[in-house]
PDB file of N, CA and C in Angstrom:
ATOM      1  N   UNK A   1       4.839  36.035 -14.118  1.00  0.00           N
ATOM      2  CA  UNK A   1       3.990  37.162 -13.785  1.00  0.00           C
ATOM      3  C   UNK A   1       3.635  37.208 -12.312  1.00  0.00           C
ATOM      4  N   UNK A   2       3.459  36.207 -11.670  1.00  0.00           N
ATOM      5  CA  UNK A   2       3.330  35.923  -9.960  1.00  0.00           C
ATOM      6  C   UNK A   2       4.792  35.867  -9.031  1.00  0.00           C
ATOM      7  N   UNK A   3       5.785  35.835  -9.857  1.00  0.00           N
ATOM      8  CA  UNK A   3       7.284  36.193  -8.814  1.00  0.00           C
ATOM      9  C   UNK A   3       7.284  34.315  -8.444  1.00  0.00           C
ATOM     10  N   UNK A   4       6.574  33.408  -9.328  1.00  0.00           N
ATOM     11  CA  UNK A   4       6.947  31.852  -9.011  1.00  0.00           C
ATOM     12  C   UNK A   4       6.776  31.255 -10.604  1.00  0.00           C
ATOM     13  N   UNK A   5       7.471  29.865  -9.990  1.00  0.00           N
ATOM     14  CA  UNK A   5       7.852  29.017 -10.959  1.00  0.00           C
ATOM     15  C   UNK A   5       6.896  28.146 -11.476  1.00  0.00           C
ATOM     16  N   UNK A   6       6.505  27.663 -12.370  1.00  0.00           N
ATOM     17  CA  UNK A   6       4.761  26.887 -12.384  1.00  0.00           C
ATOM     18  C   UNK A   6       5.528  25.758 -12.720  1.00  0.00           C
ATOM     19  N   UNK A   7       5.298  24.179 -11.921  1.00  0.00           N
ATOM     20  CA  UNK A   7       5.356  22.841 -12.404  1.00  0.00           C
ATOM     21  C   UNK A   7       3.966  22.294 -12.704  1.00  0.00           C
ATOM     22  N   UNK A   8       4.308  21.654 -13.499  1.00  0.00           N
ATOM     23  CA  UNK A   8       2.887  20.426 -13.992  1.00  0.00           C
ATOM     24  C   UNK A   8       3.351  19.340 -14.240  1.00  0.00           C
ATOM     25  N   UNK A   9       2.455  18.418 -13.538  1.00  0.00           N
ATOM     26  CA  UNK A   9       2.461  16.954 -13.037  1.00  0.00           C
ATOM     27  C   UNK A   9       1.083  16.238 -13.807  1.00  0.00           C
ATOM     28  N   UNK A  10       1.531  15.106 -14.044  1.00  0.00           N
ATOM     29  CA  UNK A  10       0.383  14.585 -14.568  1.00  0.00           C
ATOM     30  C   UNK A  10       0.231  13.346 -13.977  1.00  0.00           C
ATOM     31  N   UNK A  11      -0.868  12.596 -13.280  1.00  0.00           N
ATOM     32  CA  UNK A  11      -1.118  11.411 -12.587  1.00  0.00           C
ATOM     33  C   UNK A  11      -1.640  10.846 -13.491  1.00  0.00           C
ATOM     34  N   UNK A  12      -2.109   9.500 -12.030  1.00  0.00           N
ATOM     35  CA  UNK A  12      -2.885   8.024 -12.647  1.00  0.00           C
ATOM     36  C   UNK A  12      -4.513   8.925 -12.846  1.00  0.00           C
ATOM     37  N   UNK A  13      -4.931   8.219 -13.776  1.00  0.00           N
ATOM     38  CA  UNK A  13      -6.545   7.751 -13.513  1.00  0.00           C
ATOM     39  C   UNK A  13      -6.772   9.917 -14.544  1.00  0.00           C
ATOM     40  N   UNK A  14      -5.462  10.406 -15.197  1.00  0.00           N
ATOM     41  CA  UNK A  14      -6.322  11.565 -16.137  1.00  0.00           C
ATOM     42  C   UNK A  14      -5.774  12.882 -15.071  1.00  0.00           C
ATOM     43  N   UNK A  15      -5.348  12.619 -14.004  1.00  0.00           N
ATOM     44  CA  UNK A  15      -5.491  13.778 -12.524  1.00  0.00           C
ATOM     45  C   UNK A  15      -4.468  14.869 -13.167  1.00  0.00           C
ATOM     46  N   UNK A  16      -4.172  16.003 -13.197  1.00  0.00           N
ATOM     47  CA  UNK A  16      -2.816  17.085 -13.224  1.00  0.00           C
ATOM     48  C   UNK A  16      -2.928  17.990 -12.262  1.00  0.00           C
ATOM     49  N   UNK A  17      -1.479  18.464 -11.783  1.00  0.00           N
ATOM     50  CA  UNK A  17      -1.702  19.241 -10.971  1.00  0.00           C
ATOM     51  C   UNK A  17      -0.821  19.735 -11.267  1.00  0.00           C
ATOM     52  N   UNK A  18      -0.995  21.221 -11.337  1.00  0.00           N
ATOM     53  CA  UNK A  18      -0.238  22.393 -11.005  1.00  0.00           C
ATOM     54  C   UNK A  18       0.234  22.886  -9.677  1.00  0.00           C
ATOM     55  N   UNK A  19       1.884  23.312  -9.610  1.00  0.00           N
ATOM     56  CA  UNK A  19       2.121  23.679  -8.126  1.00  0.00           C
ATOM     57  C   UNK A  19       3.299  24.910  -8.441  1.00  0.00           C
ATOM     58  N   UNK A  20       2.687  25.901  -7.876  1.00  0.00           N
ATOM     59  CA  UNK A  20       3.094  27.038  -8.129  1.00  0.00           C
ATOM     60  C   UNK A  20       4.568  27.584  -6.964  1.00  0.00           C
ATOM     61  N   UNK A  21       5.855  27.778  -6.867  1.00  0.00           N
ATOM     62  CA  UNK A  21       6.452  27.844  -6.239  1.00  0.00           C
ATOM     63  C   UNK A  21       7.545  29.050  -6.300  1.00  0.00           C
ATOM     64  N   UNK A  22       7.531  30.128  -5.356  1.00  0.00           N
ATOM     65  CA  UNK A  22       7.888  30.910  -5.464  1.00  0.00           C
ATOM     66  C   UNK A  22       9.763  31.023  -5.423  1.00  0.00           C
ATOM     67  N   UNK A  23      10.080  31.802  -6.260  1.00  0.00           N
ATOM     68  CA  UNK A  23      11.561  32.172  -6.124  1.00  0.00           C
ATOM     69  C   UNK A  23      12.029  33.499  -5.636  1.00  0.00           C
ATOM     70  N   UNK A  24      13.392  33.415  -4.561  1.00  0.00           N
ATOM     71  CA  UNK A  24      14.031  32.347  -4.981  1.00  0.00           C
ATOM     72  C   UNK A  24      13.953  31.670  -3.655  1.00  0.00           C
ATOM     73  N   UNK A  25      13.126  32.095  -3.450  1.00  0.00           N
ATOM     74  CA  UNK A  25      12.344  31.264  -1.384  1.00  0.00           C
ATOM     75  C   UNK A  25      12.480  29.858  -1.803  1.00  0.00           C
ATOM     76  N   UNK A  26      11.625  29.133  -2.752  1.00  0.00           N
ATOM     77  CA  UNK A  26      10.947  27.875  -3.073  1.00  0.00           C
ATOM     78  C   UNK A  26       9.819  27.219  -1.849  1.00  0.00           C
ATOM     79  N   UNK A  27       9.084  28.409  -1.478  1.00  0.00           N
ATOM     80  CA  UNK A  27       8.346  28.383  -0.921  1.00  0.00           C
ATOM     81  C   UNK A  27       6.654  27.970  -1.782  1.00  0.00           C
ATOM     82  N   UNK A  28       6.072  26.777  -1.468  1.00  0.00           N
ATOM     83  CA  UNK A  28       4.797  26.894  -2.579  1.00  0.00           C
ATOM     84  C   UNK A  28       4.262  27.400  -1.916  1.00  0.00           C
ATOM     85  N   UNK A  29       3.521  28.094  -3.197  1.00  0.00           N
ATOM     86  CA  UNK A  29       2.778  29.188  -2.919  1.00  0.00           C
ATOM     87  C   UNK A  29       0.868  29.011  -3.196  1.00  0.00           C
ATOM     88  N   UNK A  30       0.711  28.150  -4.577  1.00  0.00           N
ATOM     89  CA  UNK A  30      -0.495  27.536  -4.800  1.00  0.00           C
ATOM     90  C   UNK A  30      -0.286  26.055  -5.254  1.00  0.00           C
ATOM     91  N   UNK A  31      -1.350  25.029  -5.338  1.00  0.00           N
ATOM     92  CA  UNK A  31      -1.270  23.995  -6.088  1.00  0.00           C
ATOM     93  C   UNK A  31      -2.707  23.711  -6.241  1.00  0.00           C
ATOM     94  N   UNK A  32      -3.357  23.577  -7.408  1.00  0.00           N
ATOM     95  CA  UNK A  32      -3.815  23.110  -8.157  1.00  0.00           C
ATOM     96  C   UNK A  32      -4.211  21.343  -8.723  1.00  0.00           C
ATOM     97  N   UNK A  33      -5.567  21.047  -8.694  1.00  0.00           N
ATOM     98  CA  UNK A  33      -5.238  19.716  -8.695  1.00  0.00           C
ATOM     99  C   UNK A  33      -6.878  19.789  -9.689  1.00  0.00           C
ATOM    100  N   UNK A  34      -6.372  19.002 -10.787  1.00  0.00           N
ATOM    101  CA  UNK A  34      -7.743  18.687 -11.607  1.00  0.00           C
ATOM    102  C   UNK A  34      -8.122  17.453 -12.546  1.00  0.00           C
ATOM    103  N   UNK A  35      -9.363  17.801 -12.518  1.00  0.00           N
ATOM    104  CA  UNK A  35      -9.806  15.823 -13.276  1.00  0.00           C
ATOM    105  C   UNK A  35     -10.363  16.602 -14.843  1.00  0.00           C
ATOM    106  N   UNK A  36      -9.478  16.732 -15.600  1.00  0.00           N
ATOM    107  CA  UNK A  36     -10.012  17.175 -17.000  1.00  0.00           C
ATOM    108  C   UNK A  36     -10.150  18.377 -16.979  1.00  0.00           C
ATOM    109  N   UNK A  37     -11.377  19.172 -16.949  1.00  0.00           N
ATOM    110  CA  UNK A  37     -11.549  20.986 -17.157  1.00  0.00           C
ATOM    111  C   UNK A  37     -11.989  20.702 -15.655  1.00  0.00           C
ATOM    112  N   UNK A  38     -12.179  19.896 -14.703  1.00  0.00           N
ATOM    113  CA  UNK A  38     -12.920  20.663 -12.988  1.00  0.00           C
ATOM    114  C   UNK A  38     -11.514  20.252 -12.708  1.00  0.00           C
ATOM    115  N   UNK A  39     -11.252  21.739 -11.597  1.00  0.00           N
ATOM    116  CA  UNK A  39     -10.823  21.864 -10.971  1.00  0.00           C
ATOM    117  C   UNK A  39     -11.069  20.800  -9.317  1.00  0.00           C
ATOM    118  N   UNK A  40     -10.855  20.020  -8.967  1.00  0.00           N
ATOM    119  CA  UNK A  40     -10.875  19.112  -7.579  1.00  0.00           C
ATOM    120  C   UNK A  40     -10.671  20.089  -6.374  1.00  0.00           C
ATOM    121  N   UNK A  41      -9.287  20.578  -6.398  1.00  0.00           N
ATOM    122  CA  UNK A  41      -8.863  21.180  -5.289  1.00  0.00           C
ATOM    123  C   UNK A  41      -7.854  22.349  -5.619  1.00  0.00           C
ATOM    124  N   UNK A  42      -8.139  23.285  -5.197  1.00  0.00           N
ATOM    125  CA  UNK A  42      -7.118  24.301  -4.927  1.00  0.00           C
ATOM    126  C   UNK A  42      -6.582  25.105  -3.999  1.00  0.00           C
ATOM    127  N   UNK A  43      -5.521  25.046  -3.365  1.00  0.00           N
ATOM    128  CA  UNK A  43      -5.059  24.859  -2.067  1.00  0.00           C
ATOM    129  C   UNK A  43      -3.910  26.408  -2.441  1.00  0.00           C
ATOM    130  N   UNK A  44      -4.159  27.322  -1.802  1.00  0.00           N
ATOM    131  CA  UNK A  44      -3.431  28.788  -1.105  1.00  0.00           C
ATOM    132  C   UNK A  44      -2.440  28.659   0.149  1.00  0.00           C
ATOM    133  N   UNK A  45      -1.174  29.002   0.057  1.00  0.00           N
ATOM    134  CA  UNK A  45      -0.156  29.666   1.083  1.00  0.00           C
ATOM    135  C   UNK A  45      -0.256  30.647   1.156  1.00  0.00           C
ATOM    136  N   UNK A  46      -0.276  31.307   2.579  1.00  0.00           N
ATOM    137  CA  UNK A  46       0.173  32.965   2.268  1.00  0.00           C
ATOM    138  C   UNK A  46       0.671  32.627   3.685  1.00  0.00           C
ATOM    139  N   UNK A  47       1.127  34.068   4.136  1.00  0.00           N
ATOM    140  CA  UNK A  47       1.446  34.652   5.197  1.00  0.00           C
ATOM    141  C   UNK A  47       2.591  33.757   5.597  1.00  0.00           C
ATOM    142  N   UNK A  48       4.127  33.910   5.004  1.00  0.00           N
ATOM    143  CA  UNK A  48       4.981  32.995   5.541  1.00  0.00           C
ATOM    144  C   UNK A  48       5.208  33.717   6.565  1.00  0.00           C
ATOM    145  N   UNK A  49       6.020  32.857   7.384  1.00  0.00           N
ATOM    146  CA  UNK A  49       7.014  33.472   8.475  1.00  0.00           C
ATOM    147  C   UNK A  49       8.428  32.082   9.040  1.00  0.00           C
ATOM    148  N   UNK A  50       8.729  33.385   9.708  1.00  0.00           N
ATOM    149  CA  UNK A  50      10.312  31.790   9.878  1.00  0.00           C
ATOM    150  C   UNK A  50      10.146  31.471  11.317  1.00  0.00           C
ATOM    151  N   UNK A  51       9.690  30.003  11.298  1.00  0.00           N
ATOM    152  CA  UNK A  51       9.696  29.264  12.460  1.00  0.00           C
ATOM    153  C   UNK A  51      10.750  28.072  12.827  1.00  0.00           C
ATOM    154  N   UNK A  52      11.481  28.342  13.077  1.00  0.00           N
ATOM    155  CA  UNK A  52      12.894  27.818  13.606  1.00  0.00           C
ATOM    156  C   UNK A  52      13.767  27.203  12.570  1.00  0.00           C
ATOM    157  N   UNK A  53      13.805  28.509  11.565  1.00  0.00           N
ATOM    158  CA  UNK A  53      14.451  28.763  10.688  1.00  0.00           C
ATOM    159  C   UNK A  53      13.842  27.847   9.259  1.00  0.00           C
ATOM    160  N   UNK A  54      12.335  27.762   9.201  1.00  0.00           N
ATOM    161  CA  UNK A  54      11.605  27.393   8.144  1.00  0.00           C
ATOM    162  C   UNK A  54      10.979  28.213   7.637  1.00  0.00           C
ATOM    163  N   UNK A  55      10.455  28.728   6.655  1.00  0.00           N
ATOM    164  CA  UNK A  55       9.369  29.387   5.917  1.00  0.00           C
ATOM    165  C   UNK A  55       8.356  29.038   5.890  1.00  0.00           C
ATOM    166  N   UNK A  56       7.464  28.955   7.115  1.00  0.00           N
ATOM    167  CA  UNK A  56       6.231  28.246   7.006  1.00  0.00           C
ATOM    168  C   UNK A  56       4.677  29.017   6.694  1.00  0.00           C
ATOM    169  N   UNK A  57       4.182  28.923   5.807  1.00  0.00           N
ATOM    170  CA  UNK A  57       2.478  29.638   5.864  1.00  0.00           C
ATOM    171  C   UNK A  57       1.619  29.324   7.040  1.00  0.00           C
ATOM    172  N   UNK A  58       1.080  30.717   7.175  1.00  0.00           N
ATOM    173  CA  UNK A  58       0.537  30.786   8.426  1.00  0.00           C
ATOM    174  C   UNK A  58      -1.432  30.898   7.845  1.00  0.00           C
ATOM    175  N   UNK A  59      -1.363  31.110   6.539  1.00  0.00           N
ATOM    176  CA  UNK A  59      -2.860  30.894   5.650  1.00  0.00           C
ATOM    177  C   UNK A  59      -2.911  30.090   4.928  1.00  0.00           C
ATOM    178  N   UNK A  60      -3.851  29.092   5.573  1.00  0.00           N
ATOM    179  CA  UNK A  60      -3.771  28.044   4.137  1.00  0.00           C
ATOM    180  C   UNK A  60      -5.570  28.458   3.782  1.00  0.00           C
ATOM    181  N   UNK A  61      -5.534  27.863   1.769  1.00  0.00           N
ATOM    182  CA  UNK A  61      -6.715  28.222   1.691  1.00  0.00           C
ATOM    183  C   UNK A  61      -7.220  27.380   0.861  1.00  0.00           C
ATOM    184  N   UNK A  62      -8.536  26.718   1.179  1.00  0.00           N
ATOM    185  CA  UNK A  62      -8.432  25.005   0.369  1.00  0.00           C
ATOM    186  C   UNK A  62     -10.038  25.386  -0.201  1.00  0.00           C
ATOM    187  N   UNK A  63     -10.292  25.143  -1.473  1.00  0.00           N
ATOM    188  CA  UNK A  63     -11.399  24.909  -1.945  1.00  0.00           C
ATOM    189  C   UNK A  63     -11.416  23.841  -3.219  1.00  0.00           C
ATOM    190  N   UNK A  64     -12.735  22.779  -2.730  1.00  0.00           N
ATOM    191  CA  UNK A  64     -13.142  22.056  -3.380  1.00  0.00           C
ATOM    192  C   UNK A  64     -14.386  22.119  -3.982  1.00  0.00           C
ATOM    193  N   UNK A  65     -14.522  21.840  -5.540  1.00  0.00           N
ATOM    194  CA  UNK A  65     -15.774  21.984  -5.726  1.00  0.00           C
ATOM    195  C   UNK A  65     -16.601  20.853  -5.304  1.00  0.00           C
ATOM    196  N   UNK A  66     -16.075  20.016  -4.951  1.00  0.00           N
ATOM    197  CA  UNK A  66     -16.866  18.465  -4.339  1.00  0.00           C
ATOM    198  C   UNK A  66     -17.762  19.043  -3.299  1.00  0.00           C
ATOM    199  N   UNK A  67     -18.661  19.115  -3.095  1.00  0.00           N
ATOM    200  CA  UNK A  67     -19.569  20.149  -2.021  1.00  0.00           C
ATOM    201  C   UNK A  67     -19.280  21.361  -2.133  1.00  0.00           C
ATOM    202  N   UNK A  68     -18.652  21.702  -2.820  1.00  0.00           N
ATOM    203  CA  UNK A  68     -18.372  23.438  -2.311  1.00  0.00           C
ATOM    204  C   UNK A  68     -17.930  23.427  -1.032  1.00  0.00           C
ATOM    205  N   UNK A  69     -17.110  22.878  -0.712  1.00  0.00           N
ATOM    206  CA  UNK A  69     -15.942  23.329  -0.197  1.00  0.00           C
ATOM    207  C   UNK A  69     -15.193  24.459  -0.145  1.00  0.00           C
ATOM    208  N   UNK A  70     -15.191  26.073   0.842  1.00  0.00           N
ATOM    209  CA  UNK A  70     -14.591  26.959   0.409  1.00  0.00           C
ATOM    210  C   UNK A  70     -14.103  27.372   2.354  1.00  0.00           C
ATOM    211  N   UNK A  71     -12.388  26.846   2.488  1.00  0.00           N
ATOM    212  CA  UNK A  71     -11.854  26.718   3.551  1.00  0.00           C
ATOM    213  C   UNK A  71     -10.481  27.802   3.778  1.00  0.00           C
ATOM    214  N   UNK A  72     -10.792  28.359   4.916  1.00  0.00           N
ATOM    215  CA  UNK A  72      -9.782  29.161   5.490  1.00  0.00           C
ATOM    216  C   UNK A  72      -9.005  29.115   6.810  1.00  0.00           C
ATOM    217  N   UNK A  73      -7.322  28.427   6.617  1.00  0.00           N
ATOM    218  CA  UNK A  73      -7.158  28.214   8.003  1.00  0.00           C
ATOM    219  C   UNK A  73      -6.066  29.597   7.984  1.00  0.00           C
ATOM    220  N   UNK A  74      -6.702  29.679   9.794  1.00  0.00           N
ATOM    221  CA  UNK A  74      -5.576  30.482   9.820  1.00  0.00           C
ATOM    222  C   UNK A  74      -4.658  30.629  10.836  1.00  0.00           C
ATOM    223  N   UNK A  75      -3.268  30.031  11.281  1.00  0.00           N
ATOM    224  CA  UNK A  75      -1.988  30.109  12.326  1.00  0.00           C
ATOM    225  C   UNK A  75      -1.879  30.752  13.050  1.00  0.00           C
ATOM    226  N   UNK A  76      -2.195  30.735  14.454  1.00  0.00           N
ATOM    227  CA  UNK A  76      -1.737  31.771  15.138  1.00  0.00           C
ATOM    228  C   UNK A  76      -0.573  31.326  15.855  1.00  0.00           C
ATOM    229  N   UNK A  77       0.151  30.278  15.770  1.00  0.00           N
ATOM    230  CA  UNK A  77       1.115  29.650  16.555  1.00  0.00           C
ATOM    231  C   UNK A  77       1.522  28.365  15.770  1.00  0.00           C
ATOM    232  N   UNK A  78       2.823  28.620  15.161  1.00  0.00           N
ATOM    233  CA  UNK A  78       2.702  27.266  14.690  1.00  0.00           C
ATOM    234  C   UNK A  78       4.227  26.942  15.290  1.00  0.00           C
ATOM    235  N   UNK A  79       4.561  25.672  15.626  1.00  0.00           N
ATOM    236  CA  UNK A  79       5.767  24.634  16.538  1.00  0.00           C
ATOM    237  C   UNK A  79       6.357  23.815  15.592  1.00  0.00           C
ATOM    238  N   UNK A  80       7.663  24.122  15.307  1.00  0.00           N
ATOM    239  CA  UNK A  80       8.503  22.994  14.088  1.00  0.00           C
ATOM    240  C   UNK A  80       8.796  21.615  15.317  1.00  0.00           C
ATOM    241  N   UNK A  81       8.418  20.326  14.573  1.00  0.00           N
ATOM    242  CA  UNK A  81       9.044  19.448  15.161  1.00  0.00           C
ATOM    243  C   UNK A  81       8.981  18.946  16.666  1.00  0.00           C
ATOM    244  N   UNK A  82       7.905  19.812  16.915  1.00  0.00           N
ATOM    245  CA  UNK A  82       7.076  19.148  18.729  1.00  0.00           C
ATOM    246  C   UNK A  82       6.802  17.778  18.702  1.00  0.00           C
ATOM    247  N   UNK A  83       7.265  17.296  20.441  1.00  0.00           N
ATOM    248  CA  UNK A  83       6.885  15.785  20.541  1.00  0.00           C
ATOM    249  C   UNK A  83       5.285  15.457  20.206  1.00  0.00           C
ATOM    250  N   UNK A  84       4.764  14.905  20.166  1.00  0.00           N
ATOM    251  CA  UNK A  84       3.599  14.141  19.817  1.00  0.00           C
ATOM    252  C   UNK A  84       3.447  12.798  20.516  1.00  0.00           C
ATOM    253  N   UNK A  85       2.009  13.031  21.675  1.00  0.00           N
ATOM    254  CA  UNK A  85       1.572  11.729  22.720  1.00  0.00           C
ATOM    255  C   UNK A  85       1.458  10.645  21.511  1.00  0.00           C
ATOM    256  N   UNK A  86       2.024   9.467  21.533  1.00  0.00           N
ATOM    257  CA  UNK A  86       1.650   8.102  20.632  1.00  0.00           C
ATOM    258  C   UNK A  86       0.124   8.077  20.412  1.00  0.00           C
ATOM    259  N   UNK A  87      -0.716   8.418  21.573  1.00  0.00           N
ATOM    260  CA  UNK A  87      -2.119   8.507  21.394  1.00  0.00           C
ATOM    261  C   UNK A  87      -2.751   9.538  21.101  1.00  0.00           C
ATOM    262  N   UNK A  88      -2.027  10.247  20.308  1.00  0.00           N
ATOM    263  CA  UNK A  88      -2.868  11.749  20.175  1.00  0.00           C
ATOM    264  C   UNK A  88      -4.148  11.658  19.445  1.00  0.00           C
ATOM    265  N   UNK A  89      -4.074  10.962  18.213  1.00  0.00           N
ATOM    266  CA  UNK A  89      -4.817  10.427  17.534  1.00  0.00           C
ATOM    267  C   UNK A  89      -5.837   8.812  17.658  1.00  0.00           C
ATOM    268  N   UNK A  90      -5.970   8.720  18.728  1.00  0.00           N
ATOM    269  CA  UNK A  90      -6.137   7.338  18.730  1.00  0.00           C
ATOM    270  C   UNK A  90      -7.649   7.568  19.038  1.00  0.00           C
ATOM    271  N   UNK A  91      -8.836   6.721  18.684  1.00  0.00           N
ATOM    272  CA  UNK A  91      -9.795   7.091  18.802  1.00  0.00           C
ATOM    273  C   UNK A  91     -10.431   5.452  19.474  1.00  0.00           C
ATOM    274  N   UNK A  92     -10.756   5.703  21.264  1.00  0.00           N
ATOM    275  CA  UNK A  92     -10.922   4.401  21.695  1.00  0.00           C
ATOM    276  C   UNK A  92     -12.612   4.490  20.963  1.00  0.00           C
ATOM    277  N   UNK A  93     -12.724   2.572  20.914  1.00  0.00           N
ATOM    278  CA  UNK A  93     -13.754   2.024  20.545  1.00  0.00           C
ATOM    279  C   UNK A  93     -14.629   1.937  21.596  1.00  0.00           C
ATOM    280  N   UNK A  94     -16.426   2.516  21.024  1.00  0.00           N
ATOM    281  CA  UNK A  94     -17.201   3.198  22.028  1.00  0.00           C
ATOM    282  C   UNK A  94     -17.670   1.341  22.085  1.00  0.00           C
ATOM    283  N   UNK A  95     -17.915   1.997  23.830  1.00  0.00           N
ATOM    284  CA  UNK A  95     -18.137   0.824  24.371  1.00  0.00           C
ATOM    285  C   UNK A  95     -19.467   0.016  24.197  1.00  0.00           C
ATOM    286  N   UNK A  96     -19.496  -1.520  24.287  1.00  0.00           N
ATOM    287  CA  UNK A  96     -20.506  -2.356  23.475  1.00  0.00           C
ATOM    288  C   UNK A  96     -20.342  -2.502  22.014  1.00  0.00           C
ATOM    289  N   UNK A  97     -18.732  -2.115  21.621  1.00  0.00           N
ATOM    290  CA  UNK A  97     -18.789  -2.510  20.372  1.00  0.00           C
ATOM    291  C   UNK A  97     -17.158  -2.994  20.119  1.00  0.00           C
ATOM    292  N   UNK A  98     -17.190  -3.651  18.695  1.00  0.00           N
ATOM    293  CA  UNK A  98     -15.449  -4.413  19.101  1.00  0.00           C
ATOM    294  C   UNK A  98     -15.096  -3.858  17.794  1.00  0.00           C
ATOM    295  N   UNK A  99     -13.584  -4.016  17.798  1.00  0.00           N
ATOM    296  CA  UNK A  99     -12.873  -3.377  16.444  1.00  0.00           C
ATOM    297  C   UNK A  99     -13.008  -4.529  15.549  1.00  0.00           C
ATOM    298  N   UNK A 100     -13.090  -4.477  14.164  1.00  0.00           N
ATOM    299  CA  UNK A 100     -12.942  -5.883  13.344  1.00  0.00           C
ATOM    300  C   UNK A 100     -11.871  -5.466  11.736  1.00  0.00           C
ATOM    301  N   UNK A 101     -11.216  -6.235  11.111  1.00  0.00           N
ATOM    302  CA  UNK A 101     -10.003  -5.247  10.500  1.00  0.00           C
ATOM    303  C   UNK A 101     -10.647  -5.850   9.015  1.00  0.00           C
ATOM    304  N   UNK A 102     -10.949  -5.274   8.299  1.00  0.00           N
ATOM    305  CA  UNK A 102     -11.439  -5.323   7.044  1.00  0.00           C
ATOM    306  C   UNK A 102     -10.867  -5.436   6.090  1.00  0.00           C
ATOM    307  N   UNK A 103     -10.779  -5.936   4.794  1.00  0.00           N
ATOM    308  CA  UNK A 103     -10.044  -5.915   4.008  1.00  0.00           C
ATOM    309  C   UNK A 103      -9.923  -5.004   3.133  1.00  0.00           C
ATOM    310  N   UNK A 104      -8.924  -4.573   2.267  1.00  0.00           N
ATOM    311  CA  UNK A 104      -8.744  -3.164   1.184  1.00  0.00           C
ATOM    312  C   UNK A 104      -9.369  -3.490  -0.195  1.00  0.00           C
ATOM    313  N   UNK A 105      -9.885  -3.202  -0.711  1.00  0.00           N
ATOM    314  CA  UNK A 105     -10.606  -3.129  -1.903  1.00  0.00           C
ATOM    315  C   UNK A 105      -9.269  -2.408  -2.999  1.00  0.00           C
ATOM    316  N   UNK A 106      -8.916  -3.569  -4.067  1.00  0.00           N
ATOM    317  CA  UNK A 106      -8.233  -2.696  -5.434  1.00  0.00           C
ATOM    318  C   UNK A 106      -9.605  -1.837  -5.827  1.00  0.00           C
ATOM    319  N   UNK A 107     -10.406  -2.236  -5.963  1.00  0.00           N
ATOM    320  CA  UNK A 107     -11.728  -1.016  -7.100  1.00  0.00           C
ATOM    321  C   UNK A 107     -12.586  -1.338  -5.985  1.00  0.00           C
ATOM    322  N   UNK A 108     -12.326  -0.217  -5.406  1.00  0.00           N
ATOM    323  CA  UNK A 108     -13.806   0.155  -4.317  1.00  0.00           C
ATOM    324  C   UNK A 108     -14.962   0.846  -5.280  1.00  0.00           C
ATOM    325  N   UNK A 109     -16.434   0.518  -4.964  1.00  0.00           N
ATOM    326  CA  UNK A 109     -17.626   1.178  -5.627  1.00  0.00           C
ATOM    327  C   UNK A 109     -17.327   2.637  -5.856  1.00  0.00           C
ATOM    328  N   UNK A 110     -17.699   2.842  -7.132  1.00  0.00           N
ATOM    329  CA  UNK A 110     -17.807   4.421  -7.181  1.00  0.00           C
ATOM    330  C   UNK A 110     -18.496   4.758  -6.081  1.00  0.00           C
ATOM    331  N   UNK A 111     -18.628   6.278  -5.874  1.00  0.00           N
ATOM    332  CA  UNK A 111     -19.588   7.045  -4.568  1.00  0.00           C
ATOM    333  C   UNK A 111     -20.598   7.884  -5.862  1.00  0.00           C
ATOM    334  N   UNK A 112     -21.952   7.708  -4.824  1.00  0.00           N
ATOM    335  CA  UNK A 112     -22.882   8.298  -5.967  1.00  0.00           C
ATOM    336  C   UNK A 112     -22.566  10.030  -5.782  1.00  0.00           C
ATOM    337  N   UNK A 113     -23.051  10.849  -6.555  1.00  0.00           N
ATOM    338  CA  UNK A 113     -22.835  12.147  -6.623  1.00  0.00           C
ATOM    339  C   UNK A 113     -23.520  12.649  -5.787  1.00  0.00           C
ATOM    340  N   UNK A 114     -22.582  13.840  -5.038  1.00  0.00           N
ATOM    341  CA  UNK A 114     -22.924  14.549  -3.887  1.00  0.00           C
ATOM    342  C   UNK A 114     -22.562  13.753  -2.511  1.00  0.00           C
ATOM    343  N   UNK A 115     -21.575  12.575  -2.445  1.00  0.00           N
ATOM    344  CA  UNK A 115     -21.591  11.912  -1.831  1.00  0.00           C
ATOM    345  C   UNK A 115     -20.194  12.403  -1.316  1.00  0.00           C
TER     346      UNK A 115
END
């Protein structure tokens, strides 16, 4: 009825997600992600266009009910495959304080609600 193909996935820990993908582009179009009857996340494509010969969305649209979350990005320029500084992301440590490397938790504490 939407001009796409509907997959369903089922994860660890109860999770499914639906991901909606249009034909015969195979462009996704929605995906869907939920813990039982709540919905977690639901994430919108629109506005493709061809950027060096990709189909890329130029609207993405993300809402979570975890805070109410209700997000709209929108492309005005998007670059397939640009270099990237090694440090683009690097976030120096503010000074008077030192980095220390922690260990990973298998079962980290739940987070209390609203958290």
């Amino acid at each position: 009825r939407v001009g796409a193909h509907r997959v369903d996935l089922v994860g660890d820990y109860g999770a499914e997600q639906s991901v909606w993908i249009q034909h015969p582009t195979g462009s996704v179009l929605r995906s869907v992600i939920r813990q039982g009857t709540l919905i977690v996340v639901d994430l919108a494509f629109e506005d493709f266009k061809d950027v060096g010969g990709q189909r890329l969305p130029h609207v993405v649209s993300i809402k979570m009910t975890r805070n109410d979350v209700d997000l709209k990005i929108k492309y005005r320029d998007v670059d397939l495959n640009k270099a990237i500084a090694d440090d683009a992301f690097t976030i120096p440590c503010p000074a008077a304080s030192s980095a220390e490397t922690l260990p990973c938790e298998d079962d980290p504490l739940p987070m209390a609600p609203g958290e």
